[in-house]
Protein backbone atom coordinates (compact mmCIF):
# COMPACT_ATOMS: atom_id res chain seq x y z
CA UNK A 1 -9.85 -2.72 5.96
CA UNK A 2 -11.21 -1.25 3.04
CA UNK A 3 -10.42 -2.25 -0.65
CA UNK A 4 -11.54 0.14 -3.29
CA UNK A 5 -11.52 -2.06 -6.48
CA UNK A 6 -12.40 -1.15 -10.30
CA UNK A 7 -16.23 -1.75 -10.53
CA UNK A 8 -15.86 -1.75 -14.61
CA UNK A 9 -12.87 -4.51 -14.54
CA UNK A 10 -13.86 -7.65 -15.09
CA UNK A 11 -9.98 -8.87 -13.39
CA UNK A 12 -11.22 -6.48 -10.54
CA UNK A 13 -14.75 -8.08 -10.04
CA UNK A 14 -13.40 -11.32 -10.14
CA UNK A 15 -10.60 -10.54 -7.66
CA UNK A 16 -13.07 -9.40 -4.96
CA UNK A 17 -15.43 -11.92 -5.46
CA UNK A 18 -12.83 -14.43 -4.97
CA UNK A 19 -11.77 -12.60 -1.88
CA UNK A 20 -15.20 -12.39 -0.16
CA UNK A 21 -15.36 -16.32 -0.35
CA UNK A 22 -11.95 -16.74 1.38
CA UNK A 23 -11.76 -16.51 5.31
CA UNK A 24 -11.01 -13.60 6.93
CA UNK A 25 -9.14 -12.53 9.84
CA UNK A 26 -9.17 -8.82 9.81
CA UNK A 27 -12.36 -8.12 7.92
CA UNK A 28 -12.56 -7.01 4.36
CA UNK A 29 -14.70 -4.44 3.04
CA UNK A 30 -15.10 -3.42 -0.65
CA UNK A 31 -16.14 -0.10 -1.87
CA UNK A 32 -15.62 0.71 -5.63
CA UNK A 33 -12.90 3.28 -6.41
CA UNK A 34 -13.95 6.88 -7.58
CA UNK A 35 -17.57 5.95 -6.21
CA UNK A 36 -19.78 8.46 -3.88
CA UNK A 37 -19.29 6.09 -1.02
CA UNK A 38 -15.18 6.07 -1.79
CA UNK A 39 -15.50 9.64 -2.36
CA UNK A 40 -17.29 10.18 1.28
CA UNK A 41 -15.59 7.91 3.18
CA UNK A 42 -12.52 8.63 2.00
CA UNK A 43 -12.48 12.58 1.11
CA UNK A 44 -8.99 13.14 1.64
CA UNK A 45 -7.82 10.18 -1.08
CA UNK A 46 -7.01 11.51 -4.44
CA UNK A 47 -9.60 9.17 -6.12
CA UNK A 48 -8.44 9.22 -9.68
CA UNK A 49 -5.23 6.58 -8.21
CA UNK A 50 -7.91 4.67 -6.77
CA UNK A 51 -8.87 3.93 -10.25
CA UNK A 52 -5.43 2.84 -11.86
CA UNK A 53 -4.21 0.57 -9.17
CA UNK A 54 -5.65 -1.62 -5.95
CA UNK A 55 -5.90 0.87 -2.63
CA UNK A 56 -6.49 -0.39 0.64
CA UNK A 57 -6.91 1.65 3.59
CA UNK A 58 -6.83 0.68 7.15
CA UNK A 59 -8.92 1.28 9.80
CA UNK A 60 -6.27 3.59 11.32
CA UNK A 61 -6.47 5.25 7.91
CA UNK A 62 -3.27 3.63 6.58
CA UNK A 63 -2.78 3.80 2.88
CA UNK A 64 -1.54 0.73 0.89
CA UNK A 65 -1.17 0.79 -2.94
CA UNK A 66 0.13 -1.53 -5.54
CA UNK A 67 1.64 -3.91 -4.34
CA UNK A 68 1.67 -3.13 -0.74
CA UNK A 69 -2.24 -3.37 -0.87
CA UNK A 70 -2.36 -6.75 -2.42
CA UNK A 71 0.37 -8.04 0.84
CA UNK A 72 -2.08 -6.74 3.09
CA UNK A 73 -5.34 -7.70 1.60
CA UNK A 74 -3.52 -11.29 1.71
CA UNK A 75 -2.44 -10.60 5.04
CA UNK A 76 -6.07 -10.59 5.70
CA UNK A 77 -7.11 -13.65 4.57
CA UNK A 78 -6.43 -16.83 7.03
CA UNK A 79 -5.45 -19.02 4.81
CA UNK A 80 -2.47 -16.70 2.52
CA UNK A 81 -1.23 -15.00 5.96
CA UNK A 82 1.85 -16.52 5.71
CA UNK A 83 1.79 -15.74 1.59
CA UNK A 84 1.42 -12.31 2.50
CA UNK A 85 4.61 -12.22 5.31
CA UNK A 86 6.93 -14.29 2.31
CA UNK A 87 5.58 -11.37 -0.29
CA UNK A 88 6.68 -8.56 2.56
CA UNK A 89 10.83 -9.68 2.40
CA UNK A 90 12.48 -7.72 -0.45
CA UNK A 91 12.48 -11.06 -3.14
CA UNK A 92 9.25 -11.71 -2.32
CA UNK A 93 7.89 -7.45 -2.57
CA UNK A 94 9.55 -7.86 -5.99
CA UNK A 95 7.34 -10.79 -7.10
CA UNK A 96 4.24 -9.46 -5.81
CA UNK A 97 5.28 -6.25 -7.40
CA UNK A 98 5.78 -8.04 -11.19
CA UNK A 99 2.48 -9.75 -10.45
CA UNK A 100 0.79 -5.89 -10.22
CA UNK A 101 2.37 -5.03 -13.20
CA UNK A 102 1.13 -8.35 -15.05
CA UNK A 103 -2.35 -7.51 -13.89
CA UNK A 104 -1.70 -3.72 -15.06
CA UNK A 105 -0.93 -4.74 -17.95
CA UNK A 106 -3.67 -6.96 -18.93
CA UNK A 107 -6.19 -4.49 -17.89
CA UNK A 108 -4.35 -1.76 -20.26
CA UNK A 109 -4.83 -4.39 -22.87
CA UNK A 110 -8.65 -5.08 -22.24
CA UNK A 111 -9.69 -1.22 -21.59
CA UNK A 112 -11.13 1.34 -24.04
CA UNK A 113 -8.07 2.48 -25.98
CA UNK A 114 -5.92 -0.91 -25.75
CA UNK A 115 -8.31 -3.94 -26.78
CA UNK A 116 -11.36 -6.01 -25.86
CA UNK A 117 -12.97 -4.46 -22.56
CA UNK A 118 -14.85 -7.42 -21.11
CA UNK A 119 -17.96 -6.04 -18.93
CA UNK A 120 -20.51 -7.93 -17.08
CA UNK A 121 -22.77 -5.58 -18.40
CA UNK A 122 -22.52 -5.69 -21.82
CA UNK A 123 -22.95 -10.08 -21.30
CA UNK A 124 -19.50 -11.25 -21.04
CA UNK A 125 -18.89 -13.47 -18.15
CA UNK A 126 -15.37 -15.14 -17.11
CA UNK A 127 -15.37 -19.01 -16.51
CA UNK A 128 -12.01 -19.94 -14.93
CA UNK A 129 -11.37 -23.07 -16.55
CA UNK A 130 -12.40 -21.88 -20.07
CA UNK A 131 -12.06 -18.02 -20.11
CA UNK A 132 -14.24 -15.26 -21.52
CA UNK A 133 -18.01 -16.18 -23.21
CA UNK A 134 -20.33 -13.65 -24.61
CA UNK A 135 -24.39 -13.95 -24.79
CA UNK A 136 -25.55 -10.70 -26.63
CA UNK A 137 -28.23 -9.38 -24.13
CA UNK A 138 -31.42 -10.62 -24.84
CA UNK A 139 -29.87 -14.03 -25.36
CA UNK A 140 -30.34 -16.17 -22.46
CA UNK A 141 -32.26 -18.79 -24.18
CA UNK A 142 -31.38 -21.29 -27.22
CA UNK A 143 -32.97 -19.13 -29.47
CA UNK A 144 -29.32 -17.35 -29.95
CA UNK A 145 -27.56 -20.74 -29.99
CA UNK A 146 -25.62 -21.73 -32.92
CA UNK A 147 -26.99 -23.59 -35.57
C-alpha cells in the first residue's frame, strides 16, 4: 500500500516516521502527496486531496481517504490489526473519524494562514514528551544558548 502524506507537516512527518518503525504485515510505502513520484504513479488521483487529508491506495488501486485510510494503514501494521477491525464497526468509524478531524484541525491551526507552521526545515523539531523546540539555523552549538 501506498500512503501519500504531507511532506511540509510536521504531524505528517511524525506520523510516518512512527509508522515505518512499527511492524508490518502488508507493506507500507510512503510517497509525499502532490509530489512528481505521486503525480506519476498515481496520474489518475486528483492530487490537490492528497494534500488536505491522508490517501492510501492499494495495490489493486483501491482508494482510501480520511478516515478509511488511517483503518487501513492500521490494518497494516501487526500489532493495531485488531485496532483497525474495532475502528471499521460504525462506533468505532465514528471515533477514528473525530480523531481525523482533531488532526485536521490542528494542522489548520499550525499552517500559513491559521498559526505557527512548525517545519523541520526552518529548525523546529518535535520531542514527544516535551513538544515543539526551535534552534535558529546556524545554531547547533552553545554559542546560541541562553545566557
Amino acid at each position: 500500500m501506498t500512503v501519500l502524506y504531507d511532506a511540509d507537516c510536521p504531524l505528517c512527518t511524525y506520523v510516518r516516521d512512527w509508522l515505518v518503525k512499527r511492524p508490518q504485515l502488508v507493506p507500507l510505502e510512503f510517497v509525499p502527496a502532490g509530489s512528481p513520484a505521486a503525480r506519476t504513479r498515481f496520474p489518475g488521483l486528483d492530487h490537490g486531496s492528497t494534500l488536505s487529508e491522508i490517501t492510501v491506495v492499494g495495490d489493486g488501486g483501491q482508494v482510501y481517504r480520511g478516515a478509511a485510510a488511517w483503518i487501513v494503514t492500521l490494518w497494516a501494521l501487526r500489532d493495531h490489526r485488531r485496532l483497525a477491525h474495532r475502528l471499521s464497526t460504525p462506533s468505532g468509524t465514528r471515533f477514528a473519524r473525530g480523531a481525523v478531524l482533531a488532526a485536521a484541525k490542528w494542522r489548520g491551526e499550525t499552517a500559513s494562514g491559521g498559526g505557527r507552521v512548525y517545519r523541520p526545515a526552518d529548525g523546529w523539531t518535535y520531542d514527544p514528551r516535551d513538544g515543539w523546540h526551535h534552534t535558529p539555523p546556524g545554531c547547533g552549538s552553545e554559542a546560541c544558548a541562553a545566557p
